[in-house]
C-alpha atoms as a PDB file:
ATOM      1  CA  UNK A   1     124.491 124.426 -37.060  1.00  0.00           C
ATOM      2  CA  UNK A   2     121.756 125.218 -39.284  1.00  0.00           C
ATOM      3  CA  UNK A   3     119.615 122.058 -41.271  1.00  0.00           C
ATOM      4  CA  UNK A   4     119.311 122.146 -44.962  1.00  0.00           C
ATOM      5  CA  UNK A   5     118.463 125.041 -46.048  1.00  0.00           C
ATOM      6  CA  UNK A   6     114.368 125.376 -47.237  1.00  0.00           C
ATOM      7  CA  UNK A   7     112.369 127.223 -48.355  1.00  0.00           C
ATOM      8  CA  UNK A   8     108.415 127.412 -48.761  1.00  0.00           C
ATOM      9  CA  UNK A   9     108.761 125.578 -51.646  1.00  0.00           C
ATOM     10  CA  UNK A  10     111.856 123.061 -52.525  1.00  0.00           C
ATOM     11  CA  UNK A  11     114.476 123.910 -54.713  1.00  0.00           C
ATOM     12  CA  UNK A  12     116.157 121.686 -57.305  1.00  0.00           C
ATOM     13  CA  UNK A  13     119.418 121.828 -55.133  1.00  0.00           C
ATOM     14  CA  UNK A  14     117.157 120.331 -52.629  1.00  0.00           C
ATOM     15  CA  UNK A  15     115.362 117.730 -54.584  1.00  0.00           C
ATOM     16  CA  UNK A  16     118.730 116.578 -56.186  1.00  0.00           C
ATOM     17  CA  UNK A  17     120.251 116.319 -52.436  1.00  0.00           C
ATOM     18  CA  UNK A  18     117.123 114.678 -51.140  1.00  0.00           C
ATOM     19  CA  UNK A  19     117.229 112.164 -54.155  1.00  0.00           C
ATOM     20  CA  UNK A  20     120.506 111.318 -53.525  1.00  0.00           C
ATOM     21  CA  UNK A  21     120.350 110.518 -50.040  1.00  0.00           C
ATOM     22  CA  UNK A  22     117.280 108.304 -51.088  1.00  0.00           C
ATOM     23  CA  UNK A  23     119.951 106.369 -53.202  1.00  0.00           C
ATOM     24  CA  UNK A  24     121.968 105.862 -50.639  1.00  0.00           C
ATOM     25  CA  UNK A  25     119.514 104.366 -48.346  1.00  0.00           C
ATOM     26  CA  UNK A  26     118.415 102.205 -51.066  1.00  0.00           C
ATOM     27  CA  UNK A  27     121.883 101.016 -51.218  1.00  0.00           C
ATOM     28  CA  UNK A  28     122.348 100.189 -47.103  1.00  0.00           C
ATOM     29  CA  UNK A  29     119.733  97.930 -47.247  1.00  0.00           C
ATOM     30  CA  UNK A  30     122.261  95.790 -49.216  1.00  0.00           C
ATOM     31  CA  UNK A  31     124.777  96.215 -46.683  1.00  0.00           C
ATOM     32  CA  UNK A  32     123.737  93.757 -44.443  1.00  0.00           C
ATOM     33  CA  UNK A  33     124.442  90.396 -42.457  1.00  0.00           C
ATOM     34  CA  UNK A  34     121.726  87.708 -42.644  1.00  0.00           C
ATOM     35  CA  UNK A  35     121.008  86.206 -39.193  1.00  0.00           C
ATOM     36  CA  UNK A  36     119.845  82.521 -38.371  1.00  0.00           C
ATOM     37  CA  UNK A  37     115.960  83.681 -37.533  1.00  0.00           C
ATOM     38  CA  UNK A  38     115.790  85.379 -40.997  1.00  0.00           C
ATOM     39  CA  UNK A  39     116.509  89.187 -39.740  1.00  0.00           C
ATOM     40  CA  UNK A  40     119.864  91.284 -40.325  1.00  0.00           C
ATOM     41  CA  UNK A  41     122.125  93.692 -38.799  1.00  0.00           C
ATOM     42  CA  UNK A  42     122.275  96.165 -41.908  1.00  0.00           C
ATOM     43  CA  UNK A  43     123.597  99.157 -42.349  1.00  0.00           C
ATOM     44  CA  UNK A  44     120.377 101.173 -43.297  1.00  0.00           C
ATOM     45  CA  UNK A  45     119.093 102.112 -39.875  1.00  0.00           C
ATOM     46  CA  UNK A  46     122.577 104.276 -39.517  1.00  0.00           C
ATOM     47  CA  UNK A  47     121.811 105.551 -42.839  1.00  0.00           C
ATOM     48  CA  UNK A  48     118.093 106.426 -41.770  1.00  0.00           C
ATOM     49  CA  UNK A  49     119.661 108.291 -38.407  1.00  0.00           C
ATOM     50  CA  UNK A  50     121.786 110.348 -40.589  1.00  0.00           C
ATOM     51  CA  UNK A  51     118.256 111.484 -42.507  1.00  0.00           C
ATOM     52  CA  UNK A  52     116.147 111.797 -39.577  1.00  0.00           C
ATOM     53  CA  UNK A  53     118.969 113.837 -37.796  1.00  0.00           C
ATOM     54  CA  UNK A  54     119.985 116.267 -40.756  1.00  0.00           C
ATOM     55  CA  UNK A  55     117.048 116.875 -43.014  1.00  0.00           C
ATOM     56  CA  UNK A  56     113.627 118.850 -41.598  1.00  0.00           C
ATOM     57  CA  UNK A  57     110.650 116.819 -41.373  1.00  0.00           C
ATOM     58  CA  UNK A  58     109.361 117.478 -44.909  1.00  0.00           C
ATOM     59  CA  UNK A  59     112.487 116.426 -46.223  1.00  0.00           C
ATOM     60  CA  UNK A  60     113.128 113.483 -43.995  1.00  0.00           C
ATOM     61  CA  UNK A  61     109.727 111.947 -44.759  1.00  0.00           C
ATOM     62  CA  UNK A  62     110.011 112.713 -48.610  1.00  0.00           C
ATOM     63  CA  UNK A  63     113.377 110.593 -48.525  1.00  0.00           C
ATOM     64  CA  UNK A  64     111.951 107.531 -45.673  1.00  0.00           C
ATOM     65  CA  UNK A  65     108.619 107.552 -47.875  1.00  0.00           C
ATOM     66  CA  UNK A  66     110.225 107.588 -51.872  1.00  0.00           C
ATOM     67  CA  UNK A  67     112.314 104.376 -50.364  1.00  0.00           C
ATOM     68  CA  UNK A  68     109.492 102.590 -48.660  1.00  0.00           C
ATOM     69  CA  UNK A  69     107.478 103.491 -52.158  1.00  0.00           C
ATOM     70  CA  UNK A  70     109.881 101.991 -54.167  1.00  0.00           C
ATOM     71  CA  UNK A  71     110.199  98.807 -51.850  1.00  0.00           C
ATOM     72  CA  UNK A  72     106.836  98.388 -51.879  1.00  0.00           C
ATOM     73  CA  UNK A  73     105.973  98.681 -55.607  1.00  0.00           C
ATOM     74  CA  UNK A  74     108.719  95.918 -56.026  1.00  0.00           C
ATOM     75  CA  UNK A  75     112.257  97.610 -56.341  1.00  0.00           C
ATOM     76  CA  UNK A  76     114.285  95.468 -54.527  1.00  0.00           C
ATOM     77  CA  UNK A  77     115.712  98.464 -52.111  1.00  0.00           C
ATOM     78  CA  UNK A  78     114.651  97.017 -48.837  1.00  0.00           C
ATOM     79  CA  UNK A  79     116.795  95.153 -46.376  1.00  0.00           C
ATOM     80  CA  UNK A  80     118.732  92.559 -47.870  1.00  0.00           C
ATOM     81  CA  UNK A  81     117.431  93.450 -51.340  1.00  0.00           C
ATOM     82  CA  UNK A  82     113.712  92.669 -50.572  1.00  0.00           C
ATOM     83  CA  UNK A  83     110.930  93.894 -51.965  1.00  0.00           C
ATOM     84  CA  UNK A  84     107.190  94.016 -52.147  1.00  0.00           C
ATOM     85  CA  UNK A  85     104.231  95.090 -50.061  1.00  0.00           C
ATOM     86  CA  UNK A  86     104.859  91.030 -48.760  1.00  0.00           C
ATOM     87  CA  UNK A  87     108.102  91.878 -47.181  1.00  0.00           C
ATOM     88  CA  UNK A  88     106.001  95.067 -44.848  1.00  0.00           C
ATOM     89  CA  UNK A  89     103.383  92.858 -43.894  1.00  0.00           C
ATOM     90  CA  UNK A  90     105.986  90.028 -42.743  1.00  0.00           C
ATOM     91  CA  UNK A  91     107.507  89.894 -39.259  1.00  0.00           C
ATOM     92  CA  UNK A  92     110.419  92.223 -39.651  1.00  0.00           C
ATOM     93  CA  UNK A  93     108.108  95.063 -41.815  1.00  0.00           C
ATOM     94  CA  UNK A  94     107.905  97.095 -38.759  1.00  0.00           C
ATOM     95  CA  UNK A  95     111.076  98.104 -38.652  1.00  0.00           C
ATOM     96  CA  UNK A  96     110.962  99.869 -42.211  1.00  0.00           C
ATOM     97  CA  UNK A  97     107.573 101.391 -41.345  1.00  0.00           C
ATOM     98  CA  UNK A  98     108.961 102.904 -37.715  1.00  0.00           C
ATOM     99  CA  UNK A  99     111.607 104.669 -40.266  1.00  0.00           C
ATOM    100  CA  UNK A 100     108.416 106.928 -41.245  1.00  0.00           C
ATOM    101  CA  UNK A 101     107.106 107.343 -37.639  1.00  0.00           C
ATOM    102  CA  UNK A 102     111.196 108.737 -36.955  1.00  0.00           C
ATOM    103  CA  UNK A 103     111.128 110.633 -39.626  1.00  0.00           C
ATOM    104  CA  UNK A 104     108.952 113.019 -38.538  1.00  0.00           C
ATOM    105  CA  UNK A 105     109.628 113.139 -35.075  1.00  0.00           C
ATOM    106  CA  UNK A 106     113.043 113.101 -34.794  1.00  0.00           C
ATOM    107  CA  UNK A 107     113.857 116.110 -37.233  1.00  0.00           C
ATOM    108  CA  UNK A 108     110.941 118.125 -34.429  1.00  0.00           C
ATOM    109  CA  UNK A 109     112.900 117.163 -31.461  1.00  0.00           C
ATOM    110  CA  UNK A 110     116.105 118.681 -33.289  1.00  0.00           C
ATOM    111  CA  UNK A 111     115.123 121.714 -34.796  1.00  0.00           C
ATOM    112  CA  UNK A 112     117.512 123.712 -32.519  1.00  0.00           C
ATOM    113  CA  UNK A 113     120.828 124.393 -32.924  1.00  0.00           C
ATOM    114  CA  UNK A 114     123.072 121.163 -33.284  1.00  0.00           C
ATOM    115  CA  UNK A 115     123.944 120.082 -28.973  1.00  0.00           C
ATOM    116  CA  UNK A 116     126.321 116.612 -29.564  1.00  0.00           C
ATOM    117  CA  UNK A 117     124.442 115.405 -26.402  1.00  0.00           C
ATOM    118  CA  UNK A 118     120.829 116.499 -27.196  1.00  0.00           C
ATOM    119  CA  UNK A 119     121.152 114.902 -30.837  1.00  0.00           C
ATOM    120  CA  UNK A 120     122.684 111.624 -29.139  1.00  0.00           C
ATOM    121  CA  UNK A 121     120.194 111.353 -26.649  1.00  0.00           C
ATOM    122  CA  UNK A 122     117.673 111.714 -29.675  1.00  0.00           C
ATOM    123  CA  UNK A 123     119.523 109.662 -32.158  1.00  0.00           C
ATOM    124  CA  UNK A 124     119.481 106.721 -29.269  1.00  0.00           C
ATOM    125  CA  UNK A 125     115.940 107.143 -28.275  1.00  0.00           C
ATOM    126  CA  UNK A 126     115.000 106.869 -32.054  1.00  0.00           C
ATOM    127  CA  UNK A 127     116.644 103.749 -32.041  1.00  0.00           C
ATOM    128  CA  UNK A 128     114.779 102.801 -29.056  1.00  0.00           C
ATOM    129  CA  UNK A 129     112.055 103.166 -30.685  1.00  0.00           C
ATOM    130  CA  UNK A 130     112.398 101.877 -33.957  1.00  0.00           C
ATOM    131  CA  UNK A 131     113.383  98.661 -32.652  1.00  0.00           C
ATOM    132  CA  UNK A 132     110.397  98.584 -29.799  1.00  0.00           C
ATOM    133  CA  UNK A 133     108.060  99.239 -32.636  1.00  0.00           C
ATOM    134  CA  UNK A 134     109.876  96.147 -34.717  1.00  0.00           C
ATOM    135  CA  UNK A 135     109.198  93.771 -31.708  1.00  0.00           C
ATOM    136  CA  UNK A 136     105.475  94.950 -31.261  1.00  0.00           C
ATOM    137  CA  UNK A 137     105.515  94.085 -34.886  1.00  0.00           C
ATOM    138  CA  UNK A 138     107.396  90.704 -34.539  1.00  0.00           C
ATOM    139  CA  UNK A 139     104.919  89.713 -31.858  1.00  0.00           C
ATOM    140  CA  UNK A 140     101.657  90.978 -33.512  1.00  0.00           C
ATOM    141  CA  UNK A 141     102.055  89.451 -37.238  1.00  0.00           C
ATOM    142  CA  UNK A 142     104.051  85.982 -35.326  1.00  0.00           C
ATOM    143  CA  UNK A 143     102.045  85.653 -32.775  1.00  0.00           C
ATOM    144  CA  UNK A 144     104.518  85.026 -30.407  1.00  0.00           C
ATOM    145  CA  UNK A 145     104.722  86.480 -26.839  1.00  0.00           C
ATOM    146  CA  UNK A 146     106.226  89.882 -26.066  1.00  0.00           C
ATOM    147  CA  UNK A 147     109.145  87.592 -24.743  1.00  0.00           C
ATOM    148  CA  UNK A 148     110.225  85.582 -27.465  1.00  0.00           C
ATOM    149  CA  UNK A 149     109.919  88.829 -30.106  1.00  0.00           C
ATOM    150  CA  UNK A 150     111.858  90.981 -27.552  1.00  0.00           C
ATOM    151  CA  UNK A 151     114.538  87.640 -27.691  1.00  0.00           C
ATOM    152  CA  UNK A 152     113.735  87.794 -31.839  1.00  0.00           C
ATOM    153  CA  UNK A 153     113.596  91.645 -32.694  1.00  0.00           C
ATOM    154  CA  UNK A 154     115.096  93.610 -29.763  1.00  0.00           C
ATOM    155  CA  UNK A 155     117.903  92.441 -27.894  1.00  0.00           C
ATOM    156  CA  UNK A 156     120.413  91.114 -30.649  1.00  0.00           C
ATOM    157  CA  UNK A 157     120.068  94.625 -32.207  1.00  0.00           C
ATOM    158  CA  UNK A 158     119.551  97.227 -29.463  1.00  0.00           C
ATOM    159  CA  UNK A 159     123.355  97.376 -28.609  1.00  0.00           C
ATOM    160  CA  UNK A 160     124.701  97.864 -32.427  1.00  0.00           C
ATOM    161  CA  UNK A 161     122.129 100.040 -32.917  1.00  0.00           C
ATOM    162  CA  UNK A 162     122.626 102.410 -30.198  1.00  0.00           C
ATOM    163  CA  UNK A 163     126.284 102.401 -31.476  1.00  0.00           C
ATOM    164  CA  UNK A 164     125.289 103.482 -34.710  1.00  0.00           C
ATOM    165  CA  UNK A 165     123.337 106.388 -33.533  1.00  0.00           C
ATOM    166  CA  UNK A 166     125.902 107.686 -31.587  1.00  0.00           C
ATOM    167  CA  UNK A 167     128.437 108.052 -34.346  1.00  0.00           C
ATOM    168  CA  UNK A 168     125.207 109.248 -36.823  1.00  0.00           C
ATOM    169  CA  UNK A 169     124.803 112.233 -34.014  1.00  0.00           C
ATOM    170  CA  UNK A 170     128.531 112.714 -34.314  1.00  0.00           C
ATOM    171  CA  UNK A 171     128.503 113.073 -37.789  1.00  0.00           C
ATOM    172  CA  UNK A 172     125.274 115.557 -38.328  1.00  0.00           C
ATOM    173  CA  UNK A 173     128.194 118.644 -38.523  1.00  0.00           C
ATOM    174  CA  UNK A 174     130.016 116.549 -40.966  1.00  0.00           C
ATOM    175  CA  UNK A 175     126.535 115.749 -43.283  1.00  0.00           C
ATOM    176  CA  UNK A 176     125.346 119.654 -42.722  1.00  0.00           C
ATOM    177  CA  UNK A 177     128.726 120.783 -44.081  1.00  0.00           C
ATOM    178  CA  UNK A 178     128.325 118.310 -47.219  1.00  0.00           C
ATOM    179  CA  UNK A 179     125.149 119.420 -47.939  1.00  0.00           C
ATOM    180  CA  UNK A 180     124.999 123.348 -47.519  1.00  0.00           C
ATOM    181  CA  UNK A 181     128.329 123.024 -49.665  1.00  0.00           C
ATOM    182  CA  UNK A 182     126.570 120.875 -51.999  1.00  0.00           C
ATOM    183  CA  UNK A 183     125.463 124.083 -55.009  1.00  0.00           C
END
């Protein structure tokens, strides 16, 4: 299973795919539940697997980067329709800036042919370490032991999450397919 197809230099095709993608990761962050502590269970860190698992690094980034961009120059495109360089620097920011650290590592760790274990086991440690990087963020800007942000930012999530990467590793064929037939 090859990735999207590049070349030195990126084509329109590619641009046009990439942008599109970005749209629809603008959109999950509106599909999402509001919790009692002020968090969410949202559908954009599926979304975000999809990228990280399907595009190259360049192209990963370019998409994670053009959405964080937008959020942070005020579009309301981050979870939950938030926006501003506020929301980043609040106690759930570091989940949305671990999107940029996944995006490109993840798309390294899978540049071989597509393995449906080897892209789950990446697709569930990059969930593992999105959310890990969201508590160290919870705790730092909270100030609240490594405890009570694990209770805030890890557990309720780390379940669901994991879910969600396993069917985003199941569907990388699926996405490949879309986008090389995509001209």
């Amino acid at each position: 299973m090859k990735k999207v197809k590049t070349n030195s230099q990126l084509s329109t095709r590619n641009l046009v795919i990439m942008a599109m993608f970005t749209a629809v990761l603008c959109v999950s962050a509106y599909i999402s539940i509001t919790l009692p502590n002020g968090s969410h269970i949202t559908v954009l860190n599926f979304i975000v697997t999809i990228i990280v698992l399907s595009f190259p690094a360049r192209q990963a980034l370019a998409i994670i980067l053009t959405w964080l961009l937008l959020g942070i120059t005020g579009v309301p495109v981050l979870v939950g329709g938030n926006a501003g360089i506020g929301y980043i620097l609040g106690p759930y920011g570091g989940y949305s800036i671990s999107f940029v650290l996944i995006a490109i590592l993840v798309p390294m760790l899978c540049c071989k042919k597509y393995n449906l274990l080897y892209f789950t086991a990446v697709a569930v440690l990059s969930v593992i370490v999105v959310n890990l990087t969201g508590t160290f963020w919870i705790m730092a800007v909270s100030k609240v032991s490594f405890k009570a942000a694990l209770i805030a930012g890890f557990i309720p999530f780390i379940a669901l999450d994991t879910v969600k990467a396993v069917i985003a590793a199941q569907l990388v064929p699926k996405i490949h397919k879309i986008i090389n037939e995509a001209a």
